[in-house]
Protein backbone atom coordinates (compact mmCIF):
# COMPACT_ATOMS: atom_id res chain seq x y z
CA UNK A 1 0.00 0.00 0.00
CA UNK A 2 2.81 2.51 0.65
CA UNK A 3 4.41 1.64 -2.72
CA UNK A 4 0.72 2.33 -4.16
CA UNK A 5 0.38 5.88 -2.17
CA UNK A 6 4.08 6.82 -3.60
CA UNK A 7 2.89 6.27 -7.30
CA UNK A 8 0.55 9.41 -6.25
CA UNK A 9 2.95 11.50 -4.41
CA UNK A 10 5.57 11.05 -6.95
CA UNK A 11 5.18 13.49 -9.70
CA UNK A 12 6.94 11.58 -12.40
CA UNK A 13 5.22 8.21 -11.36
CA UNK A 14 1.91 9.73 -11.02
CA UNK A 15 2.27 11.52 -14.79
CA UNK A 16 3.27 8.14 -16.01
CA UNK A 17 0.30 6.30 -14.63
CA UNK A 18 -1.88 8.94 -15.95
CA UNK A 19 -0.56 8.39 -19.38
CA UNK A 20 -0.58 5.13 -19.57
CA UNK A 21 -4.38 5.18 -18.64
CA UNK A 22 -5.19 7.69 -20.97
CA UNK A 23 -3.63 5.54 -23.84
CA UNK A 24 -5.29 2.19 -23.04
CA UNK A 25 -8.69 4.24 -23.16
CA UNK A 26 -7.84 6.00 -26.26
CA UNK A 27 -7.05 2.30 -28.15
CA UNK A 28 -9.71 0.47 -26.23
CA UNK A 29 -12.08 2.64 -28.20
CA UNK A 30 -11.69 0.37 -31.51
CA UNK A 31 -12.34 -2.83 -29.96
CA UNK A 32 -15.61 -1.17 -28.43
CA UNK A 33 -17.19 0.10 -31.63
CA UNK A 34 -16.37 3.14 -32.77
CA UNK A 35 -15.04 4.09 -36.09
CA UNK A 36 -11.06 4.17 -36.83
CA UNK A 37 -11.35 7.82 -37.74
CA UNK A 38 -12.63 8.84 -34.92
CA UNK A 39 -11.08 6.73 -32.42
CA UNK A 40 -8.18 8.21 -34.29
CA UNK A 41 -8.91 11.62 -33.74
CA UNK A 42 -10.09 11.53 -30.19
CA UNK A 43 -6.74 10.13 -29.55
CA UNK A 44 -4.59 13.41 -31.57
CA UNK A 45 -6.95 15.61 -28.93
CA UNK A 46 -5.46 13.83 -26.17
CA UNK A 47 -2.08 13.46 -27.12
CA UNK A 48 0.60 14.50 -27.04
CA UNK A 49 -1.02 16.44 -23.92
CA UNK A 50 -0.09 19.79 -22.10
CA UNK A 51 1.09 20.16 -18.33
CA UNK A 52 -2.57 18.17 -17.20
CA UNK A 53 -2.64 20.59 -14.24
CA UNK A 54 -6.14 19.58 -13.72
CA UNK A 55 -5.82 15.86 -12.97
CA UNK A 56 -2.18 16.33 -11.95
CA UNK A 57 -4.23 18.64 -8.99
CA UNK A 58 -6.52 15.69 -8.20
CA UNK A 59 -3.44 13.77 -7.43
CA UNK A 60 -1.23 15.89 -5.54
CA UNK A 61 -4.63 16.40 -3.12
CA UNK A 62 -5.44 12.91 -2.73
CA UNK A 63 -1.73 11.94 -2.37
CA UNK A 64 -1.33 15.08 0.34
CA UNK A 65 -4.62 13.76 2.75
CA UNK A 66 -3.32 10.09 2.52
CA UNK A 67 -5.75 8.91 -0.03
CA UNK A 68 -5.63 4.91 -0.32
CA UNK A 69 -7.15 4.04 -2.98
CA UNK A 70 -5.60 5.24 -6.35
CA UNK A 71 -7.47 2.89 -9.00
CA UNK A 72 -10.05 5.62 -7.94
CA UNK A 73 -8.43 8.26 -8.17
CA UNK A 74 -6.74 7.63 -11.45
CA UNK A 75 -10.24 6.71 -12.79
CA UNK A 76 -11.47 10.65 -11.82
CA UNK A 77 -7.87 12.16 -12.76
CA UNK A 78 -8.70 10.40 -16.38
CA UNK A 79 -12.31 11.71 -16.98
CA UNK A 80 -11.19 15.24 -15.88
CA UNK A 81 -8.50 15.53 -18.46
CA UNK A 82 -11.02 13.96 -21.02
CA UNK A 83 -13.84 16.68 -20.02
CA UNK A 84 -10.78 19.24 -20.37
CA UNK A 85 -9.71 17.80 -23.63
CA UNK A 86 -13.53 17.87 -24.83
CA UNK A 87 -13.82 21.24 -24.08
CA UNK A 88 -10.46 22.36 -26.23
CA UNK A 89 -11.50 20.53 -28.99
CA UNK A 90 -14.96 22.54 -29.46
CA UNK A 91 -13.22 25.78 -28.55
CA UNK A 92 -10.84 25.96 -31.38
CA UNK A 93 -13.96 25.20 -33.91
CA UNK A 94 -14.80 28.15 -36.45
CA UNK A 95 -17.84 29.20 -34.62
CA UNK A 96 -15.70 29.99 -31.49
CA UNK A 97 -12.32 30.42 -31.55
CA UNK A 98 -11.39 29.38 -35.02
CA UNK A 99 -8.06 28.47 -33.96
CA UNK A 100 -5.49 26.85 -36.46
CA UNK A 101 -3.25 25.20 -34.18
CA UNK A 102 -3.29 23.66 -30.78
CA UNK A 103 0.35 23.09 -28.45
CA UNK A 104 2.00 22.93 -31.96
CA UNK A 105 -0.26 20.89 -33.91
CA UNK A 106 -3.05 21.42 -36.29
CA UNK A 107 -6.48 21.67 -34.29
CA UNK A 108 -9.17 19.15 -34.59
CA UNK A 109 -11.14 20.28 -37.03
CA UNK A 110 -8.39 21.58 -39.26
CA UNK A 111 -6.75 17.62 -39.28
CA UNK A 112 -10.13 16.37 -39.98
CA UNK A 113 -12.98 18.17 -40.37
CA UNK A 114 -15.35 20.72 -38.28
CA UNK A 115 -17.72 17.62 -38.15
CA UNK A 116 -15.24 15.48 -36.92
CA UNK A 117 -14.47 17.85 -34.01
CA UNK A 118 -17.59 17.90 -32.55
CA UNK A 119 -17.46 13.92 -32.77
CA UNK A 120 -14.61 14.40 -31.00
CA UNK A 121 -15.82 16.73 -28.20
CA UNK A 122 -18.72 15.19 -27.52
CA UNK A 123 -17.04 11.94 -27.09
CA UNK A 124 -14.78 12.66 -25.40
CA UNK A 125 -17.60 13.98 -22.47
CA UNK A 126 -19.25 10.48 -22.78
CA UNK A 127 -15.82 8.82 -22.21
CA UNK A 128 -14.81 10.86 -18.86
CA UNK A 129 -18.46 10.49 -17.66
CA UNK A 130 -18.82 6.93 -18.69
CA UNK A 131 -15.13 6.14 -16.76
CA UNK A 132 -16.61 7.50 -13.70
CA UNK A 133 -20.18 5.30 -14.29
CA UNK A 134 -18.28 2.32 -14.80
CA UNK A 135 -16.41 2.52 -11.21
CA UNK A 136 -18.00 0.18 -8.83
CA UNK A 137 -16.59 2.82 -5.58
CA UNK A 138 -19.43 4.25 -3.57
CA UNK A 139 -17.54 7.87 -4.13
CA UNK A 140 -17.75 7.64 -7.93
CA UNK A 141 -22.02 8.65 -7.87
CA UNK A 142 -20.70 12.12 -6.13
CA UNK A 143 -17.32 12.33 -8.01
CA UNK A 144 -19.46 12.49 -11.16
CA UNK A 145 -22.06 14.71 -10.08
CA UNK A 146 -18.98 17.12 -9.25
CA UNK A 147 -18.00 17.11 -12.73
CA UNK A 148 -21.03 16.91 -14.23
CA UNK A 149 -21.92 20.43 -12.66
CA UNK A 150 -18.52 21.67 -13.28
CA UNK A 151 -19.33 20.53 -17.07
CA UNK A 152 -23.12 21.69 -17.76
CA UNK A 153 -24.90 24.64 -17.77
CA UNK A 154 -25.20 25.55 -14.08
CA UNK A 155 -21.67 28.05 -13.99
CA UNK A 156 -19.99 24.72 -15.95
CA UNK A 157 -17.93 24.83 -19.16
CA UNK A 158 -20.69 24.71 -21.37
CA UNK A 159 -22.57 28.05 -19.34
CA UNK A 160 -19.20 29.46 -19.37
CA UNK A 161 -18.64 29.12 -23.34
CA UNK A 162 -22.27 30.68 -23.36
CA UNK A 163 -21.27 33.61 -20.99
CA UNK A 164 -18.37 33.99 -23.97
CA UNK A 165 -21.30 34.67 -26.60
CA UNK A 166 -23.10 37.09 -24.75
CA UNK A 167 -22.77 40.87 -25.49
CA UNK A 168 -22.20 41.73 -21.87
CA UNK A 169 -18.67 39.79 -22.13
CA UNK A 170 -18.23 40.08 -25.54
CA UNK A 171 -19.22 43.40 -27.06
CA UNK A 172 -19.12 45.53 -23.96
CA UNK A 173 -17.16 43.34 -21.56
CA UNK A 174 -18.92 43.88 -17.91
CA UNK A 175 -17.13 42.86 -15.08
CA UNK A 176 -19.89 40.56 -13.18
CA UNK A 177 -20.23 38.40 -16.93
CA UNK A 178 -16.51 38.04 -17.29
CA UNK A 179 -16.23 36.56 -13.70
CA UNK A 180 -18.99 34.36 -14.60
CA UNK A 181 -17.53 33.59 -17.75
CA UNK A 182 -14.09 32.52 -16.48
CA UNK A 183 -15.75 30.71 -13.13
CA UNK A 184 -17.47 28.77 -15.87
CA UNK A 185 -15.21 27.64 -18.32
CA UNK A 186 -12.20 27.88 -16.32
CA UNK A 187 -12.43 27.32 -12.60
CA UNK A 188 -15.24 25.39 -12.69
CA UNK A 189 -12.98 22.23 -13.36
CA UNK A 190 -10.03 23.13 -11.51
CA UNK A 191 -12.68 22.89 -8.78
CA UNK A 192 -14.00 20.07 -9.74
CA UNK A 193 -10.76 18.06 -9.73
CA UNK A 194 -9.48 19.77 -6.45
CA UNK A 195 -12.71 18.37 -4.79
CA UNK A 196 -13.06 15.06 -6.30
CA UNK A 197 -9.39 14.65 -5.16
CA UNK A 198 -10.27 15.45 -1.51
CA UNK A 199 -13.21 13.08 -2.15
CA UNK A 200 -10.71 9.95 -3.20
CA UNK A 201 -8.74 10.48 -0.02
CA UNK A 202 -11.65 11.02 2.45
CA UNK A 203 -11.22 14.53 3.31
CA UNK A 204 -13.69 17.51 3.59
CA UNK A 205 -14.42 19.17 -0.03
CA UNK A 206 -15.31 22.22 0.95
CA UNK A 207 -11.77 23.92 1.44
CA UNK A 208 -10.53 22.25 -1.54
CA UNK A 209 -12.83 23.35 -4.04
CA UNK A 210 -12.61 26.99 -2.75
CA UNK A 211 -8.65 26.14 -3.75
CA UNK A 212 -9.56 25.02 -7.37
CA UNK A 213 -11.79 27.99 -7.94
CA UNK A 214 -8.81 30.39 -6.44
CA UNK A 215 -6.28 28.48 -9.13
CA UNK A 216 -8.53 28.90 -12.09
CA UNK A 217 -8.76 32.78 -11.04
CA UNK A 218 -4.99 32.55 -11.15
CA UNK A 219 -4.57 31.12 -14.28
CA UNK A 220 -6.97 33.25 -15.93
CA UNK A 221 -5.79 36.79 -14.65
CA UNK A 222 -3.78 38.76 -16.80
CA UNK A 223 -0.45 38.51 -15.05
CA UNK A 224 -0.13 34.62 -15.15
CA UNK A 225 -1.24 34.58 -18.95
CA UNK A 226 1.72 36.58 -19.50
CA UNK A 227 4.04 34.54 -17.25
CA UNK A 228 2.83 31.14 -19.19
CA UNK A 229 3.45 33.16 -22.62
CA UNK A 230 7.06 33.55 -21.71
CA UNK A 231 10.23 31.95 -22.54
CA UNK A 232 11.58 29.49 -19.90
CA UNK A 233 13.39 31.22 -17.49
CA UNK A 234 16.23 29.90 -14.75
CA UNK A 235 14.71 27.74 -12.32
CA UNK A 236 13.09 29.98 -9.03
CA UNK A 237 14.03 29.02 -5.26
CA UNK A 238 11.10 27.78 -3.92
CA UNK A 239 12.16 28.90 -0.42
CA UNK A 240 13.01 32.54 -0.89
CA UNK A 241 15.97 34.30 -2.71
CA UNK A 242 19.14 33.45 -1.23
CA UNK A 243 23.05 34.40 -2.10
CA UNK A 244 23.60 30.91 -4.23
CA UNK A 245 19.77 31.54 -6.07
CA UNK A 246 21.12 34.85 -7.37
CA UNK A 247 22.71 35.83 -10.85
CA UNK A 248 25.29 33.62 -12.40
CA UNK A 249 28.73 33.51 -11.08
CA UNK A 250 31.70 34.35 -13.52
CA UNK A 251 33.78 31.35 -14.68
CA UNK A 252 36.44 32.09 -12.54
CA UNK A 253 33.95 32.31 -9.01
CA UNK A 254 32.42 29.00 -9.88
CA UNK A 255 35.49 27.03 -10.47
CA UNK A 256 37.40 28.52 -6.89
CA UNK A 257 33.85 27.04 -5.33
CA UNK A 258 33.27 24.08 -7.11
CA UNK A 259 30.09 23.06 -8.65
CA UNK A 260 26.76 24.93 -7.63
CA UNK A 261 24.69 22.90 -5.34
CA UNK A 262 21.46 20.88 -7.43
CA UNK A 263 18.17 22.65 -7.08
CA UNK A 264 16.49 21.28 -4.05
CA UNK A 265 12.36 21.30 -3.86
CA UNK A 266 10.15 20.95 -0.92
CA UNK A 267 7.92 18.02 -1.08
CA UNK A 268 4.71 18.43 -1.77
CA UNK A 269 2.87 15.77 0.18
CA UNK A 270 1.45 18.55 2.47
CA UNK A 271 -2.31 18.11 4.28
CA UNK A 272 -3.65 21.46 3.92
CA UNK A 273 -5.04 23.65 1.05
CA UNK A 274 -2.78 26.79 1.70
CA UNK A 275 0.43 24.90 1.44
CA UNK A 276 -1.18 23.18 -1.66
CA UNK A 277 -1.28 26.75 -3.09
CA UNK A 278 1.99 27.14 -2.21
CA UNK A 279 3.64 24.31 -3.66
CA UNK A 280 1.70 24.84 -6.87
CA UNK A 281 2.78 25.91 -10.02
CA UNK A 282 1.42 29.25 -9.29
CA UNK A 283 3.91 29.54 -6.40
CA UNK A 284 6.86 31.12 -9.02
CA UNK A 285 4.34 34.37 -9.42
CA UNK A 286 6.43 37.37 -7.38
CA UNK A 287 4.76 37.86 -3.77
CA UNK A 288 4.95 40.89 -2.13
CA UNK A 289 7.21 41.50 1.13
CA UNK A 290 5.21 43.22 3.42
CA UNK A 291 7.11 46.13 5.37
CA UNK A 292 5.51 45.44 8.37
CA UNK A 293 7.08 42.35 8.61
CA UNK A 294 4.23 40.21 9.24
CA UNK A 295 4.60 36.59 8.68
CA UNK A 296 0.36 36.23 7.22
CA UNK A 297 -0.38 36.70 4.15
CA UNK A 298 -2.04 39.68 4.84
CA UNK A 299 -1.35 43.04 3.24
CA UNK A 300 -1.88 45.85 4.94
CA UNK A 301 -5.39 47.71 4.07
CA UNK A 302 -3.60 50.53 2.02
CA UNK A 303 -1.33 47.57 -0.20
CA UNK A 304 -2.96 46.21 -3.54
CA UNK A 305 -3.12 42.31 -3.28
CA UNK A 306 -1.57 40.48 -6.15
CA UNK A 307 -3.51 37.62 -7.18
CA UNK A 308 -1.73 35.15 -5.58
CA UNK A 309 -1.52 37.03 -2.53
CA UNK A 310 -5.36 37.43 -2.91
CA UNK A 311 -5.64 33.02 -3.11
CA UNK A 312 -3.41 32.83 0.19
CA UNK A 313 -5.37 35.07 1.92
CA UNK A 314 -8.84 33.40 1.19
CA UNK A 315 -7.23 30.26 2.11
CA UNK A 316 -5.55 31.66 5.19
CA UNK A 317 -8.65 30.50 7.61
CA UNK A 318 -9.13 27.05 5.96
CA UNK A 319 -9.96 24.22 8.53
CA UNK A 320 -7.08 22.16 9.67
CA UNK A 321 -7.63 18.62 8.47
């Protein structure tokens, strides 16, 4: 069982797993009746992937409370990168986005057709709901409502791609409909798989999905669209800027010292949300130091929060678990 529970705290084991599952569904699809074309396509949608934050988030949670059983919670992880997948695939069609490529690759329904790509989308939401029917746990009836909201019209992906149609976010963008708009189609399923991951490991929801809603804010504000538009940049200290994290040494420095020490990263098997948030990809945005030197994450009331700083603070009262 501990060899099990390390697959999920390991983030190169866990990604692995996650693959591999994601393949066998993709080639299983053949063998249970659908057309090679398809089953073909539905596969290029999947693959080669992007970072997966979203079931990569149900994991870290359910590794970080202790969660036992992992067939579950690679099950969920699956159908939450297929809903996420599903809902790429229709937004690059002509009547949204009309985008021509995807991570580096023709979109969907340039490769094929725009046909095709709805084929593909709406498959693809069968598949991740079906995966999550099929599981005979007593947590998979709730785990499935959890993404079915997060998918469907009530403030899911589907109300959110409406909220992107409507004139008050699209002509004359009003605040209120933009929140709406990203809570829908962007933080709806980062809260989804944040509490579907508590869910696998037996832990309260609540705090969790407040978490994946606070992420999917974060990845949708202006300043962290810019930071994941950038170049690659040198690798950032995780604990705080210190005299060997600063600017490279000249030739002759680093050869008197001797090789520079490896880079060194907390683990992040953690049990609550906030150091969740810190350990998250999300932790490299700049934080503010506060000149009254206290050690909350709570700005003073004349000091503009940053995003992040906002998440921490919302998080800063979570229940202990």
């Amino acid at each position: 069982m501990q060899s099990e529970r390390a697959i999920l705290g390991s983030g190169v084991r866990g990604a692995q797993r996650l693959e591999a599952e994601l393949r066998a569904a993709v080639e299983a699809l053949p063998a249970a009746g659908a057309p090679a074309r398809l089953a073909a396509a539905v596969g290029d949608a999947l693959f080669p992937g992007g970072q997966r934050l979203r079931p990569r988030l149900l994991l870290a949670i359910c590794a970080a409370e202790g969660g036992q059983d992992i067939d579950f919670a690679f099950d969920a992880a699956v159908a939450v990168e297929c809903v996420h997948a599903a809902s790429l695939a229709h937004d690059d069609l002509p009547c949204f986005d009309d985008a021509d490529l995807r991570r580096g690759k023709p979109t969907i329904h340039k490769r094929y057709d725009e046909a095709t790509a709805l084929l593909v989308g709406d498959g693809l939401l069968t598949l991740a709901f079906e995966r999550l029917a099929a599981s005979e746990d007593p947590r998979a009836i709730r785990a499935l409502r959890i993404l079915l909201r997060a998918t469907g019209l009530h403030g899911g992906l589907i109300a959110g791609q409406g909220w992107e149609l409507e004139p008050s976010t699209k002509v004359s963008p009003d605040e209120s409909a933009v929140r709406r708009y990203h809570a829908g189609k962007t933080s709806g399923l980062f809260a989804a798989a944040a509490g579907i991951g508590a869910l696998a490991a037996g832990a309260d929801t609540t705090a969790y999905t407040a978490l994946g809603y606070r992420i999917g804010g974060l990845y949708q504000s202006p300043m962290t669209s810019s930071m994941r538009r950038r170049p690659a940049r040198r690798p950032v200290n995780p604990r705080g800027a210190t005299r060997r994290w600063s600017a490279p040494r000249s030739s002759a420095s680093t050869a008197s010292r001797g090789p520079a020490p490896p880079l060194r990263r907390p683990s992040t098997t953690c049990s609550r949300p906030r150091q969740i948030v810190r350990y998250a990809p999300f932790s490299k945005l700049p934080s503010r130091r506060f000149a009254h030197g206290s050690s909350r994450p709570t700005p003073p009331p004349d000091v503009p929060r940053s995003p992040f700083e906002h998440a921490q603070c919302a998080l800063a009262e979570a229940p202990r678990t």
